[in-house]
Protein backbone atom coordinates (compact mmCIF):
# COMPACT_ATOMS: atom_id res chain seq x y z
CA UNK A 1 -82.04 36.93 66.94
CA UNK A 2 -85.46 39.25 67.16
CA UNK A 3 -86.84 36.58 64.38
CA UNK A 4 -86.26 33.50 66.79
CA UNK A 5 -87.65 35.30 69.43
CA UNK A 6 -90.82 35.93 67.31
CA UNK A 7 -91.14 32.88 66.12
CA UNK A 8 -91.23 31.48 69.47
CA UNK A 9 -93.51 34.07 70.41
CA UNK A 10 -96.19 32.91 67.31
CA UNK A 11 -95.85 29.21 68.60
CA UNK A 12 -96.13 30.07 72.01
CA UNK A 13 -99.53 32.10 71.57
CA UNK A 14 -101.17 29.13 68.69
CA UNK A 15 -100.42 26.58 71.74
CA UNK A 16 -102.41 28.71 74.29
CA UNK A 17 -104.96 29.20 71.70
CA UNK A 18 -105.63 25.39 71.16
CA UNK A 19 -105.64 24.65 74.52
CA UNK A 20 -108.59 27.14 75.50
CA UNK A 21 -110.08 25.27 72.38
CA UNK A 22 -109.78 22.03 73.69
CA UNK A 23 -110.98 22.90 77.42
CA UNK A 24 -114.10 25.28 75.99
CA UNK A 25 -115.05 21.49 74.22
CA UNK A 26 -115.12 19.93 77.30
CA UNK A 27 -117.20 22.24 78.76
CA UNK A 28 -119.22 23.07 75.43
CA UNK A 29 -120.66 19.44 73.43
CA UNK A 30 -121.02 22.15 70.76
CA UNK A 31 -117.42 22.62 70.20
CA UNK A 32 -115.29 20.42 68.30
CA UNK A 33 -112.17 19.49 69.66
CA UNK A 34 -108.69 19.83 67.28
CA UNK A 35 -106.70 17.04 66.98
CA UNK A 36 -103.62 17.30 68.76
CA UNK A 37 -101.37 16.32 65.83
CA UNK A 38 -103.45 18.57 63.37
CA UNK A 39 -102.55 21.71 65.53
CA UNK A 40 -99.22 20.91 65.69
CA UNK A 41 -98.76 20.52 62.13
CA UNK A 42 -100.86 24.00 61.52
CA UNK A 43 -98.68 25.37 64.10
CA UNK A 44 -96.10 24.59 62.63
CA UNK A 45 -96.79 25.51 59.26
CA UNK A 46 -97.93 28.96 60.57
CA UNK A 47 -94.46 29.53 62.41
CA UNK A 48 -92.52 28.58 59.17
CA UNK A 49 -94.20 30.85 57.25
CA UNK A 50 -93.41 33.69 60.63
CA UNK A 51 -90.28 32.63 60.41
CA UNK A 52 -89.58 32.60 56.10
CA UNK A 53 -91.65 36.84 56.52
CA UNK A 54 -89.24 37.82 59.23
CA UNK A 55 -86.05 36.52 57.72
CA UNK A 56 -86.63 38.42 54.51
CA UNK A 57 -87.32 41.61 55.92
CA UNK A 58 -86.00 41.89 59.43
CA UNK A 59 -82.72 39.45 59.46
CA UNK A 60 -80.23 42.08 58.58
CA UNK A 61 -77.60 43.04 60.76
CA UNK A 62 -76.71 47.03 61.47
CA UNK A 63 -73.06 48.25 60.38
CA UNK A 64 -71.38 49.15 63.75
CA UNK A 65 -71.80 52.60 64.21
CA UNK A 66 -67.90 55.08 62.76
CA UNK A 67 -67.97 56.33 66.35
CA UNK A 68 -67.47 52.56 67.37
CA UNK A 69 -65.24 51.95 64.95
CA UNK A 70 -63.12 54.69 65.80
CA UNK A 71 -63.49 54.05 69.70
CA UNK A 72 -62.06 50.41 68.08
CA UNK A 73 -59.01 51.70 66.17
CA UNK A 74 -57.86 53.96 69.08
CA UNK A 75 -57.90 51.47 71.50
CA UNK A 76 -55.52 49.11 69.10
CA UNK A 77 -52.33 49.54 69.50
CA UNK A 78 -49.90 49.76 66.33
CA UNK A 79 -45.98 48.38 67.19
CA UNK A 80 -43.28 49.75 65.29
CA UNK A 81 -41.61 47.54 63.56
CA UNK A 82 -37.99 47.05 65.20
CA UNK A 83 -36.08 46.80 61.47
CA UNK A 84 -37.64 48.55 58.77
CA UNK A 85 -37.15 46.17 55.91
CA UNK A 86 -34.33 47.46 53.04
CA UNK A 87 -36.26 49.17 50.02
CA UNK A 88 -39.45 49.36 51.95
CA UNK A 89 -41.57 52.30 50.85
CA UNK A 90 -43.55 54.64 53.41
CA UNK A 91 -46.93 54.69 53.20
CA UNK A 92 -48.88 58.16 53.82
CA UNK A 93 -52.84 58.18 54.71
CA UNK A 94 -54.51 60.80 53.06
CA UNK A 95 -56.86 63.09 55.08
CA UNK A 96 -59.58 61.30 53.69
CA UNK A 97 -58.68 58.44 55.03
CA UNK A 98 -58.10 59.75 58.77
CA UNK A 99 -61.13 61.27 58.88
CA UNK A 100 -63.25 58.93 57.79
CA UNK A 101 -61.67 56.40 60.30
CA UNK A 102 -59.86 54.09 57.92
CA UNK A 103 -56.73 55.14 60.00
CA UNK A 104 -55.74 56.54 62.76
CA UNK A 105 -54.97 60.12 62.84
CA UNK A 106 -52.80 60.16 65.94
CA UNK A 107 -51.85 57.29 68.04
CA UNK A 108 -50.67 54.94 64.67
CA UNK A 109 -47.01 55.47 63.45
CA UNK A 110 -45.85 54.65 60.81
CA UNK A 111 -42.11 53.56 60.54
CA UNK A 112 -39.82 55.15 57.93
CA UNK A 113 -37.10 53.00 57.06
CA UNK A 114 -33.53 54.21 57.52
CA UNK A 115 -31.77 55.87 54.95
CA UNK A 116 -29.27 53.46 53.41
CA UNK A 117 -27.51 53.26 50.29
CA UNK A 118 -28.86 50.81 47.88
CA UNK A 119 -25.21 49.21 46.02
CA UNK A 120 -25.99 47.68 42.71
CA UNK A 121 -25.75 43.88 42.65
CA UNK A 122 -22.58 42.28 41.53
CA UNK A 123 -23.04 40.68 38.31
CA UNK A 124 -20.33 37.75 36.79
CA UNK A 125 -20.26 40.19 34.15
CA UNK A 126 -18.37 42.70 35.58
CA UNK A 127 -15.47 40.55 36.72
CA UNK A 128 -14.50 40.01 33.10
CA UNK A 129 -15.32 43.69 32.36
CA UNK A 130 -12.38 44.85 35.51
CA UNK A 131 -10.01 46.58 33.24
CA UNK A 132 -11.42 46.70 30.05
CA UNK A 133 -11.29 49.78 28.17
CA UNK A 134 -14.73 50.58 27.22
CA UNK A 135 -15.86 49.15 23.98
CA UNK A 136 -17.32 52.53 22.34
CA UNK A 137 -14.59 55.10 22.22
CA UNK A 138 -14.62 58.04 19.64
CA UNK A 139 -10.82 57.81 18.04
CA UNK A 140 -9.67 61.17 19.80
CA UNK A 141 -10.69 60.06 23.38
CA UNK A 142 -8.69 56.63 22.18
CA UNK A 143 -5.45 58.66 21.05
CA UNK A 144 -5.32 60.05 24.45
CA UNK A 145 -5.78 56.92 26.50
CA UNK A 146 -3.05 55.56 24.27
CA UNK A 147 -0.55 58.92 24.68
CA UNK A 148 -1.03 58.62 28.76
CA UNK A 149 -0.28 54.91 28.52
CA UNK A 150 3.29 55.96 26.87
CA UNK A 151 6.36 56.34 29.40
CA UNK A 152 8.81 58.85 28.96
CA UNK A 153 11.14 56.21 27.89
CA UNK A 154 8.63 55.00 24.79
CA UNK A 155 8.00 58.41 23.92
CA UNK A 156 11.50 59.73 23.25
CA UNK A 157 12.07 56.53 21.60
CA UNK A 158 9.12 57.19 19.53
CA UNK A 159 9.88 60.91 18.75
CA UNK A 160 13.50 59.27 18.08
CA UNK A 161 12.10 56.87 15.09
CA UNK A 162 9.85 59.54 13.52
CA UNK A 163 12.69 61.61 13.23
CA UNK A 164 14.84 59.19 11.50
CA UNK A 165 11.84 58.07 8.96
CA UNK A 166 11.71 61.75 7.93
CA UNK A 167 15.23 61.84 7.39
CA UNK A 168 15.91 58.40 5.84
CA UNK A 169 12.95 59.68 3.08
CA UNK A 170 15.26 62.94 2.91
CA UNK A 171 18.01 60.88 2.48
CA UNK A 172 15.94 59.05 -0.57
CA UNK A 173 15.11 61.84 -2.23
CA UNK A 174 18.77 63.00 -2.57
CA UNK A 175 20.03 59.81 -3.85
CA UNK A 176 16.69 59.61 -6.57
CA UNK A 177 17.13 62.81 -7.53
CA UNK A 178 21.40 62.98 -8.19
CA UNK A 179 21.74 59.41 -8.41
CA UNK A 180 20.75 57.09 -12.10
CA UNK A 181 20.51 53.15 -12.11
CA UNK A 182 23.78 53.10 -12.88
CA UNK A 183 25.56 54.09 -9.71
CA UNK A 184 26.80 57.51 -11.67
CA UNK A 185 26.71 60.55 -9.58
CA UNK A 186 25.49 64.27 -10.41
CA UNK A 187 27.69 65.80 -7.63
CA UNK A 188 27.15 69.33 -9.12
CA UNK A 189 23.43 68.67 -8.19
CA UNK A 190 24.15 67.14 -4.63
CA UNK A 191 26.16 70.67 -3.77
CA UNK A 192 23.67 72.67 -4.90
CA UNK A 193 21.65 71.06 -1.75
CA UNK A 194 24.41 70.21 0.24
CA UNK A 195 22.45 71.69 3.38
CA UNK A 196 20.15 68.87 3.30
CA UNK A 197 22.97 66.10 3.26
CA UNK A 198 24.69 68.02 6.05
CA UNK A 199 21.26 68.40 8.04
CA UNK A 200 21.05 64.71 7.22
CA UNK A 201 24.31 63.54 8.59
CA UNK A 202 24.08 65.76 11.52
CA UNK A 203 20.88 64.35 12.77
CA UNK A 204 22.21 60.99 12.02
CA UNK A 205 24.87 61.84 14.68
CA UNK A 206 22.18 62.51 16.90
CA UNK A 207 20.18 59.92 17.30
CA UNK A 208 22.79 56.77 17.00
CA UNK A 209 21.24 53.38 17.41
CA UNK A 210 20.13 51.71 20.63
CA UNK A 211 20.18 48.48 21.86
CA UNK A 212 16.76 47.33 21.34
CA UNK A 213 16.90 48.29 17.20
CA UNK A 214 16.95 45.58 15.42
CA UNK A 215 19.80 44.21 13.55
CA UNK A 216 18.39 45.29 9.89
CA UNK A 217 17.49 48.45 11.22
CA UNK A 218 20.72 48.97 12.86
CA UNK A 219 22.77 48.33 9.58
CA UNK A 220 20.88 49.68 7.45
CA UNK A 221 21.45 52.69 9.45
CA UNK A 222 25.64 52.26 9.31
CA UNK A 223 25.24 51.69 5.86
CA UNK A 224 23.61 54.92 5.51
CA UNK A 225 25.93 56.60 7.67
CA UNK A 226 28.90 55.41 5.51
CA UNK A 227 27.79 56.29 1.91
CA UNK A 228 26.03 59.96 2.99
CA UNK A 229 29.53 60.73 4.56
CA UNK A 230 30.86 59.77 1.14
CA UNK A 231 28.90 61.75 -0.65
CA UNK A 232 29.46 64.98 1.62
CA UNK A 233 33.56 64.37 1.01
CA UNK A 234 33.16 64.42 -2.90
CA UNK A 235 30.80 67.49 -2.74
CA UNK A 236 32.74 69.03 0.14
CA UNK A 237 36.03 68.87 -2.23
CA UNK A 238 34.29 68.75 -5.35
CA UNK A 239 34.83 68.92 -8.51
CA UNK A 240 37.70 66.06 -7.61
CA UNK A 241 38.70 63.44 -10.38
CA UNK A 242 39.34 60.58 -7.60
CA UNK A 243 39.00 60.43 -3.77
CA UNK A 244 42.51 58.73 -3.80
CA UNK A 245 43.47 62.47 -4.36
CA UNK A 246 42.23 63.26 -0.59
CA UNK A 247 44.21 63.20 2.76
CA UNK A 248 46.78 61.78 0.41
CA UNK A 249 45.12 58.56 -0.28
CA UNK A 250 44.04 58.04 3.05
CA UNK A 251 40.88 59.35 3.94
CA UNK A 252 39.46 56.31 4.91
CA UNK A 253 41.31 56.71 8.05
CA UNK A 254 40.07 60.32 8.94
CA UNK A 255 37.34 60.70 11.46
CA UNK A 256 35.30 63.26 10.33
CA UNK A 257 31.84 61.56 11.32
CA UNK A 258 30.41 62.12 14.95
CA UNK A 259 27.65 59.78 15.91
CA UNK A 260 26.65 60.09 19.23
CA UNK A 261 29.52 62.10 20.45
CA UNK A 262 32.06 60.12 19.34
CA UNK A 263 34.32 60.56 16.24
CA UNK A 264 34.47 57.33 13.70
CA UNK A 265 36.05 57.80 10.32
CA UNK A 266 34.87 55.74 7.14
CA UNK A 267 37.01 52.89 7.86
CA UNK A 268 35.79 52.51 11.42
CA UNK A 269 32.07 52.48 9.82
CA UNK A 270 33.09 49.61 7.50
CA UNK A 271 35.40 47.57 8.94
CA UNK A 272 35.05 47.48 13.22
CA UNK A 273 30.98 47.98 12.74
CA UNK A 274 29.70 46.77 9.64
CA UNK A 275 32.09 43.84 8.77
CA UNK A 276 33.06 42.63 12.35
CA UNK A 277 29.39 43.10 14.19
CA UNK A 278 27.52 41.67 11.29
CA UNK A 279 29.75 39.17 9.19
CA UNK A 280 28.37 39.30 5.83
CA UNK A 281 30.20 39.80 3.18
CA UNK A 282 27.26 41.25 1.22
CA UNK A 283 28.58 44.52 2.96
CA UNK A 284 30.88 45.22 0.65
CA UNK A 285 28.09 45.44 -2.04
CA UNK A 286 25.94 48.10 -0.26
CA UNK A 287 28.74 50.79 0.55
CA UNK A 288 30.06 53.31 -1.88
CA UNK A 289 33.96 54.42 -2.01
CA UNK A 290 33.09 56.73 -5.13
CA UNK A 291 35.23 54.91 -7.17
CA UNK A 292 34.17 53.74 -10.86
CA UNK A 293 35.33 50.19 -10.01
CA UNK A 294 33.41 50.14 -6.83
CA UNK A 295 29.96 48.75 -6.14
CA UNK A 296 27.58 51.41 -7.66
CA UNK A 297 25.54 53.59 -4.99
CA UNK A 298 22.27 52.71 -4.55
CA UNK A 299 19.79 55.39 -5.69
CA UNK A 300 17.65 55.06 -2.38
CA UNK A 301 17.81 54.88 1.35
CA UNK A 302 18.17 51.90 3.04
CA UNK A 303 15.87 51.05 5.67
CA UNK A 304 15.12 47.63 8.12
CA UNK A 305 12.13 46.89 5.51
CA UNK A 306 14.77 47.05 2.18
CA UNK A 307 17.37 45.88 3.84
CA UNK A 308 17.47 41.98 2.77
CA UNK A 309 16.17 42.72 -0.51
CA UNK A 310 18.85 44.81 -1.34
CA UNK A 311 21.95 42.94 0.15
CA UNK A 312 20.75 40.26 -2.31
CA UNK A 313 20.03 41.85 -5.54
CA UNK A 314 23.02 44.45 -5.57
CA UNK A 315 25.31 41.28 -4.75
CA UNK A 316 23.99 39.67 -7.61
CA UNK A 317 24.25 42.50 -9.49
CA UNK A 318 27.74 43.28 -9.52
CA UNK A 319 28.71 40.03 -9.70
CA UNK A 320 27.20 39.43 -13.03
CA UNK A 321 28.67 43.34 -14.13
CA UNK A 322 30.82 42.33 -17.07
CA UNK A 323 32.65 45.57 -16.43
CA UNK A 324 33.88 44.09 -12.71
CA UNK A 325 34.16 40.55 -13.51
CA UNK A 326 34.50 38.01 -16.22
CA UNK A 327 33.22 34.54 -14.98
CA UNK A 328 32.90 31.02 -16.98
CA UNK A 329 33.05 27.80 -15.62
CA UNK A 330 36.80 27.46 -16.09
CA UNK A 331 37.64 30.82 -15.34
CA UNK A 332 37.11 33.81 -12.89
CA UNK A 333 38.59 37.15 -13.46
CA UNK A 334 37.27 39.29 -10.72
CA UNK A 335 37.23 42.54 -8.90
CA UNK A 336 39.71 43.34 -6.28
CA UNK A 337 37.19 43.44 -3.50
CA UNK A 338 37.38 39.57 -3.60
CA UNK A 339 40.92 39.17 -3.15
CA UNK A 340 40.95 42.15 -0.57
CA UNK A 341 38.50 40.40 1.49
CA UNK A 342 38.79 36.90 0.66
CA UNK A 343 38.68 36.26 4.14
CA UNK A 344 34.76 37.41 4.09
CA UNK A 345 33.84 34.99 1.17
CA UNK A 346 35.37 31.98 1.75
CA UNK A 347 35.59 29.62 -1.14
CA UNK A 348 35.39 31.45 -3.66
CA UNK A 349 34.38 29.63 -6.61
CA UNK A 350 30.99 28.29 -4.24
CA UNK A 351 30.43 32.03 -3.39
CA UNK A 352 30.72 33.32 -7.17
CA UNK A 353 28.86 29.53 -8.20
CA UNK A 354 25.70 31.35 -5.98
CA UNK A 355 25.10 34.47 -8.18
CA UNK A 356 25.57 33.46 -11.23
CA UNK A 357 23.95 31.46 -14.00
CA UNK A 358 27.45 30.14 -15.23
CA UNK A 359 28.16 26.62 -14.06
CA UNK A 360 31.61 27.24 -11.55
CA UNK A 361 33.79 24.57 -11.75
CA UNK A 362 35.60 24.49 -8.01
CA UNK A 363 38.69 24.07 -9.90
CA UNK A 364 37.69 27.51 -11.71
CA UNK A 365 41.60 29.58 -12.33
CA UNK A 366 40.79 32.87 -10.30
CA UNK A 367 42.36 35.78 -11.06
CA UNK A 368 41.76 39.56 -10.03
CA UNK A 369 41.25 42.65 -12.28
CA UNK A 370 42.82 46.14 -11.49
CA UNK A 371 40.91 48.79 -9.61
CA UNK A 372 40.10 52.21 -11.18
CA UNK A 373 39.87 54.97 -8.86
CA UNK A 374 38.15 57.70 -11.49
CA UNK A 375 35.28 59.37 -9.77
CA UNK A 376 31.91 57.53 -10.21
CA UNK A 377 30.42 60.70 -11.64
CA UNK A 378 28.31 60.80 -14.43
């Protein structure tokens, strides 16, 4: 603004000056007027170059002075905002700041946001994750996750199943130990641990099957049952030369073994459980009647995992046991258990015709050997 009003100024004063020129020529002949034009030009020229000096060196304009800018600040008013906005971080002037007038010191307020709780945001992930057991676990933490998830009801039956494995493996061990491939029996050796087979038995009694065993597991406990209590009446009378020397040929009839409170003798085991639960006349191959012309005892304990296996190849077995029975395709001479039962095997020529290599002929003559009762000792 000053350079305008300078510039003006230098014009102003070059007019004046060419008009006194102009009127001394009039007056003077010696005096030579200046073209009009020309001094306008010059004047011009001359106020340009003013105008180009001042710029330069006087055209700058002075910062406002901090006392007006602080005069400023305090008279602007600073609204709070009505909502701070979620997440929104305060900002704190340093003293610096305030007293250098970048801020106010005073009058300005700030506004902290609320305190709120920040949730996490739902992800699709975690709807698939909503009852997953976490995917690192060290096996201990695992083993008790898995105990807590057990009812009472699981757990006895648990407890219940671990205590027959251990005693079905005591079981075994008898029966490898006094027992050969044969079927013969060391019952001196079984007496001199009858505490085990009575331990055995008595455990047996306490922990009779349920209804959700299975049906191998459930015979193949019977089965058990039948041939330890066997074993305990030869060693409990032993040394005996024939169990038809016992309860006067009757002991199958005495109930002597308690299984779950109740009082079932070896017939009961064999005939109104095994035989009339199960049908299968394979039965009669995998329980013992310590007799020498009875189905040897198998030297191991039978379990839910043996259980087929064993109904087949002792079946087979005996069948082809020249000592029990004498088969060719015309003729059958066979074991007393078939004509005791004959009910259980049903044609009987088809049923023999299964287990052997000899080709039956259904119009085979069957006849039936005599039974010997000697002790199957060895």
């Amino acid at each position: 603004m000053k350079s305008i009003l300078l510039a003006i100024s230098v014009l102003t004063t070059m007019s004046c000056r060419a008009e006194d020129r102009n009127e001394a020529s009039l007056n003077n002949p010696t005096v030579e007027p200046i073209a009009k034009e020309t001094e306008v030009k010059s004047d011009i020229a001359e106020a340009n170059i003013v105008l180009e000096t001042t710029a330069s060196t006087t055209d700058t304009v002075e910062p406002e002075s901090t006392t007006e800018k602080d005069e400023s600040l305090k008279s602007t008013k600073i609204e709070k905002p009505k909502k701070p906005v979620q997440g929104a971080v305060k900002f704190v002037p340093t003293e610096q700041a305030v007293e250098e007038g970048l801020l106010p010191d005073e009058e300005a307020v700030i506004a902290e946001p609320e305190e709120m709780t920040i949730e996490e945001p739902y992800k699709a992930s975690d709807k698939a994750n909503i009852g997953e057991k976490p995917k690192q676990e060290n096996a201990k933490t695992q083993d008790v996750l898995n105990k807590e998830l057990i009812t009472p009801k699981e757990e006895e039956k648990t407890a219940t199943e671990d205590v027959l494995a251990e005693l079905h493996d005591t079981w075994d061990k008898l029966l490898s130990k006094y027992v050969n491939n044969q079927g013969g029996v060391n019952y001196a050796g079984m007496k001199s641990e009858k505490a085990k087979l009575n331990a055995y038995l008595q455990t047996l009694g306490e922990n009779a099957p349920s209804s959700d065993w299975s049906k191998e597991k459930t015979m193949a406990y019977w089965i058990n049952v039948y041939n330890a209590a066997t074993v305990k009446l030869i060693v409990d009378n032993y040394p005996a030369s024939s169990i038809m020397d016992l309860d006067g040929g009757k002991t199958w009839d005495v109930k002597r073994i308690n299984i779950g409170g109740k009082s079932y003798s070896l017939n009961n085991v064999e005939h109104d459980i095994l035989r009339a639960k199960y049908k299968d006349a394979r039965i009669h191959f995998a329980v013992n009647c310590a007799a020498q012309s009875c189905p040897k005892l198998h030297n191991e304990a039978w379990t839910a995992e043996n259980l087929e296996s064993n109904l087949e190849n002792l079946t087979r077995e005996f069948i082809n046991n020249k000592a029990a029975n004498q088969i060719s395709s015309q003729s059958l001479q066979l074991s007393k258990i078939f004509e005791w039962y004959a009910g259980d095997f049903g044609d009987i020529t088809a049923y023999i015709d299964r287990y052997t290599d000899v080709d039956v002929s259904s119009k085979a003559k069957v006849s039936y050997n005599d039974y010997d009762w000697a002790l199957n000792k060895q």
